[in-house]
Protein backbone atom coordinates (compact mmCIF):
# COMPACT_ATOMS: atom_id res chain seq x y z
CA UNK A 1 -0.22 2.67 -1.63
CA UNK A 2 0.40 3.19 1.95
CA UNK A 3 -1.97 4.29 4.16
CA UNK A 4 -2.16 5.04 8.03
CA UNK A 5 -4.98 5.27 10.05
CA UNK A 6 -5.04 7.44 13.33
CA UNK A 7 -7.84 6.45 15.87
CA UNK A 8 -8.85 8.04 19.16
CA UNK A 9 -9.83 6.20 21.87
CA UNK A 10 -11.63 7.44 25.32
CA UNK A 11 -9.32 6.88 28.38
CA UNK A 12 -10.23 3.47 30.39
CA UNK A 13 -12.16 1.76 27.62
CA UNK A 14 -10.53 -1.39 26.14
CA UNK A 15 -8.85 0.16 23.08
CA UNK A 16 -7.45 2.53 24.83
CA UNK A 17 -5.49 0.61 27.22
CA UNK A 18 -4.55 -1.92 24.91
CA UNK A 19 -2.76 1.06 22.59
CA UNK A 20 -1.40 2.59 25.91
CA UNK A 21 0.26 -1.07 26.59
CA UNK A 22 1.36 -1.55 23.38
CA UNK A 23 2.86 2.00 22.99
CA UNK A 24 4.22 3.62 20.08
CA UNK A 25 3.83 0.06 17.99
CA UNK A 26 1.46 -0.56 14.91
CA UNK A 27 -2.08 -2.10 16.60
CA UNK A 28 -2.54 -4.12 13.47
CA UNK A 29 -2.03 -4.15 9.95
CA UNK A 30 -4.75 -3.89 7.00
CA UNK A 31 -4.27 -6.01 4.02
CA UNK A 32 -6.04 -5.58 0.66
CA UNK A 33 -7.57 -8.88 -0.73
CA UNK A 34 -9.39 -9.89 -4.06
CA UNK A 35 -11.93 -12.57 -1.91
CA UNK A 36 -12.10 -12.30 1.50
CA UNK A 37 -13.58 -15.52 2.13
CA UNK A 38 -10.98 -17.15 0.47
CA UNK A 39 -8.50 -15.18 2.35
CA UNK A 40 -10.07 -16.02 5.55
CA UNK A 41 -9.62 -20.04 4.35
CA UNK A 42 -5.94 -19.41 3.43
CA UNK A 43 -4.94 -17.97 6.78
CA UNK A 44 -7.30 -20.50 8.90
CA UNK A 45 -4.86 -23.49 7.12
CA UNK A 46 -2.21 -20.93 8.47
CA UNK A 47 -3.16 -21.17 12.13
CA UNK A 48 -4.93 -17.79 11.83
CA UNK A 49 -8.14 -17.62 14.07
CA UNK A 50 -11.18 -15.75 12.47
CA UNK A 51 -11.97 -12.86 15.58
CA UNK A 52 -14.96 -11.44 13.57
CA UNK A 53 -17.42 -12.54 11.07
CA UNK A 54 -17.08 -10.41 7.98
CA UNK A 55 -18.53 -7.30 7.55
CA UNK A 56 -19.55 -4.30 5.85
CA UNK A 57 -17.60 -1.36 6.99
CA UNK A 58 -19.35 1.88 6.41
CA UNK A 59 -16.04 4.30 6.92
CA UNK A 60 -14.56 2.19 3.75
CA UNK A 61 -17.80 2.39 1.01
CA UNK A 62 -19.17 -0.55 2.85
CA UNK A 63 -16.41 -2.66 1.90
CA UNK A 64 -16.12 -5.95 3.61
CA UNK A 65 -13.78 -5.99 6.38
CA UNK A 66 -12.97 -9.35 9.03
CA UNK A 67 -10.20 -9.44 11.31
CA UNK A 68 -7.92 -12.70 12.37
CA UNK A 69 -5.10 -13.08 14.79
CA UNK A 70 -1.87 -15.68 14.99
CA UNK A 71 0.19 -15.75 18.19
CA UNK A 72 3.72 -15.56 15.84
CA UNK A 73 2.10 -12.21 14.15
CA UNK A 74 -0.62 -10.54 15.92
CA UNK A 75 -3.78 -9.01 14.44
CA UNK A 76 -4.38 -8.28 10.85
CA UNK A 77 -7.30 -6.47 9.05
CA UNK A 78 -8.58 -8.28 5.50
CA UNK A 79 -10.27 -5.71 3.61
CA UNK A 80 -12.15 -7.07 0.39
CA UNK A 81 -11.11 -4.71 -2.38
CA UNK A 82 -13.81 -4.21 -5.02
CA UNK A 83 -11.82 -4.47 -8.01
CA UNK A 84 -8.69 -6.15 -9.13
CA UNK A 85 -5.56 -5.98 -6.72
């Protein structure tokens, strides 16, 4: 299932003028994973850089969430799913 996520952002703080830069472009995309540690491994062996520590994410049931970022493909969102994929 696809889903999208709208977010507001006050003018002039960082989130804001990165979206206003990027324009009408996805700011990153969420994928779904079984264990996010071991997703976090898989994409470090893939040149991915780890931006933040995992988390728990209160808007998503307190799944955990951690977010990585490759120069050929940009940000990506790694959201630990709670039961099988």
């Amino acid at each position: 299932m696809t889903r999208i996520e709208l977010i507001a952002a006050a003018e002039g703080c960082t989130l804001f003028n990165r979206l206003k830069k990027i324009g009408s472009t996805p700011y990153h995309i969420c994928y779904e994973c079984s264990d996010l540690d071991e997703s976090i491994s898989d994409l470090r062996s893939d040149n991915f850089m780890l931006i933040r520590e995992p988390q728990s994410a209160v808007a998503i049931d307190n799944r955990r969430v951690a977010f990585m970022y490759s120069n050929a493909i940009g940000l990506i969102e790694l959201l630990e799913c709670k039961g099988e994929i």
